[in-house]
Every structure is written in C-alpha cells, then in structure tokens.
Protein backbone atom coordinates (compact mmCIF):
# COMPACT_ATOMS: atom_id res chain seq x y z
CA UNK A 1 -1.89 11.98 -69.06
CA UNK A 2 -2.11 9.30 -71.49
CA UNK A 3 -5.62 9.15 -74.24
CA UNK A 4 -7.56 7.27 -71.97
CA UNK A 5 -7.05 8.71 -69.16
CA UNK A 6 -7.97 11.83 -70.26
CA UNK A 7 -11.47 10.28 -72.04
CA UNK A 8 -12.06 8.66 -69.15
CA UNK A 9 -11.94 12.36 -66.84
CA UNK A 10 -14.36 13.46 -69.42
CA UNK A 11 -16.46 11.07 -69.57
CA UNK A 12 -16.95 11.20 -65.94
CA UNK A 13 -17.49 15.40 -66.07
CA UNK A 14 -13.89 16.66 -66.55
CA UNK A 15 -11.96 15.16 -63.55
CA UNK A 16 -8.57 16.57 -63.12
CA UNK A 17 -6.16 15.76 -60.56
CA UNK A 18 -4.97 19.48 -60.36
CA UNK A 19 -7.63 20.23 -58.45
CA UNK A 20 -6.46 17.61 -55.11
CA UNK A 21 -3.49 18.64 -52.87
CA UNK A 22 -0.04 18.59 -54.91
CA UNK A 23 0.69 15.23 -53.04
CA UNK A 24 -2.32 13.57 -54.56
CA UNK A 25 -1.41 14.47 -58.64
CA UNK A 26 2.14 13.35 -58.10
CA UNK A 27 0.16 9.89 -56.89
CA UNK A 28 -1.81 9.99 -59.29
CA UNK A 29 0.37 10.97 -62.18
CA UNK A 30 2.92 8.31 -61.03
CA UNK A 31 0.31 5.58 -61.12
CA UNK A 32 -1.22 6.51 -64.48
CA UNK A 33 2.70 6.37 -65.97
CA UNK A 34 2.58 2.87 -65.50
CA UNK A 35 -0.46 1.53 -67.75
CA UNK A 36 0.92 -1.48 -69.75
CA UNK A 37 3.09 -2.72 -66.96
CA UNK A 38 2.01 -6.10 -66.23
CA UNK A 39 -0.07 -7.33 -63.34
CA UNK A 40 2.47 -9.17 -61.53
CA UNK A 41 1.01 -11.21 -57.77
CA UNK A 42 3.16 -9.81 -54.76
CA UNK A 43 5.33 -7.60 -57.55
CA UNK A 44 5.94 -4.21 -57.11
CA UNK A 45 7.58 -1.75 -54.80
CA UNK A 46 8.63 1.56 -53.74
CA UNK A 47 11.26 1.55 -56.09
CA UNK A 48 8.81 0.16 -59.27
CA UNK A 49 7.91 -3.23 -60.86
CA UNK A 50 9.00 -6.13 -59.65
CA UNK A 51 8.72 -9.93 -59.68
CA UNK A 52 6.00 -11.11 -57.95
CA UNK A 53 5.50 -14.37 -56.13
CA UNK A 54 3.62 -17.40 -56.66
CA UNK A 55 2.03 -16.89 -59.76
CA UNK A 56 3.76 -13.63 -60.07
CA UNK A 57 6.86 -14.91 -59.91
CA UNK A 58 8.30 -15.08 -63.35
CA UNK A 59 6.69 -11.59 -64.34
CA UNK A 60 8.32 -7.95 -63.53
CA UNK A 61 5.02 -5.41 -62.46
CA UNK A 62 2.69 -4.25 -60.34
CA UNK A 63 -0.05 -6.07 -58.05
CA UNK A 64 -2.45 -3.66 -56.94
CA UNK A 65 -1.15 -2.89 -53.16
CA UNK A 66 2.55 -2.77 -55.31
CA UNK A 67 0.89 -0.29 -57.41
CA UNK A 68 -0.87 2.23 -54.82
CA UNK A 69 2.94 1.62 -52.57
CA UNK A 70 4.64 2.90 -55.69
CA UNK A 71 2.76 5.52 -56.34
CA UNK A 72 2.63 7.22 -53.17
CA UNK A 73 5.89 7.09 -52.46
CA UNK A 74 6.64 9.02 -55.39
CA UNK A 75 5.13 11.81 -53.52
CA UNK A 76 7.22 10.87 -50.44
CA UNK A 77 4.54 8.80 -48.63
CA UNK A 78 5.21 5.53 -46.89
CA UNK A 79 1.96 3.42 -47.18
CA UNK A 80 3.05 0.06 -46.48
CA UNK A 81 3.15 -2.86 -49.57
CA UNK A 82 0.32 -5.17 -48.93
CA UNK A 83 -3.09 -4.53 -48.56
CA UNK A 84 -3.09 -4.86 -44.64
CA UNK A 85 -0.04 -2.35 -44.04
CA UNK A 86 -2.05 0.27 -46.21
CA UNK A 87 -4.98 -0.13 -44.18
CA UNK A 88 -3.47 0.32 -41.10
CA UNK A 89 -1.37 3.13 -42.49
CA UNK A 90 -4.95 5.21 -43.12
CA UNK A 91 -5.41 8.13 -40.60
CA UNK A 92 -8.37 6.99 -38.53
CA UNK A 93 -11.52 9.07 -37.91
CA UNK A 94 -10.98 9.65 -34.47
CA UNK A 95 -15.19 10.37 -34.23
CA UNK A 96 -15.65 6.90 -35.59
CA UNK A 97 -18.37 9.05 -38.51
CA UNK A 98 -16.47 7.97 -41.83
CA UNK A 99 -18.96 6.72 -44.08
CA UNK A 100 -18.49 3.13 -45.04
CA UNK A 101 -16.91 2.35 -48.55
C-alpha cells in the first residue's frame, strides 16, 4: 500500500483491507496499484488501462466503471464495464431492506 493510502486508513481510524473477505483485499489492492494511471473516458478493462473514447480516446487508463471492472476481476469477479452492467451485476436484497446509498 502506497504513502497515502496508508495516511489516509489512519486518518480515518486504521482501516485495513485485511480485515474484508480475501476477495475484497485482492480488489482493493489491485485498484490502489494503479494511482497515477490516467483518467481515461470509456478506458479501461479487465485486462488494465486502455484508450478510452470520446474524450478518452487518445489517453491509455482507467474511467471509473474501467477501474472497479479491473479490479475485481483480479480477484476473479465478472462485474460488467460500465456503470449500468455493474449495477445490475449487484446481488439484490431479496427483502427489498437495503438502506439507500
């Protein structure tokens, strides 16, 4: 975990992602590796950065749904790579009680 990463777990009262399931700190882990990788609009995929579209098109990175897709399927998760696919992809509360947010 990189220097601000780890100021930012303490400054919020000593996160740590070893404490999640093993799933979740290979997510998180992988998405943390790539700070400094550009923002990049439609860019990204399972495999890692890559060109975008529209305004995203002449950079190599990550938009955020390219991010969170990346990320997961480091721990062998298929989420989907846009925002809509990755909602859908959610388990559903099947007592309809999940608090909103």
């Amino acid at each position: 975990m990189n220097t601000i990463a780890r100021q930012l777990c303490a400054e919020l009262g000593g996160l740590s992602i070893a404490a999640g399931s093993a799933r979740a700190a290979i997510t998180v882990t992988a998405a943390l590796a790539q700070q400094g990788i550009p923002y990049s609009w439609g860019g990204g995929e399972p495999a890692g950065p890559s060109y975008g579209i529209g305004r995203g098109a002449n950079t190599s990175g990550f938009d955020c749904s390219g991010l969170t897709e990346y990320a997961w399927s480091k721990a062998g998760t298929r989420i989907g790579g846009t925002t809509y696919e990755q909602i859908n992809s959610a388990p559903k509360d099947p007592t309809g009680t999940d608090p909103a947010g």
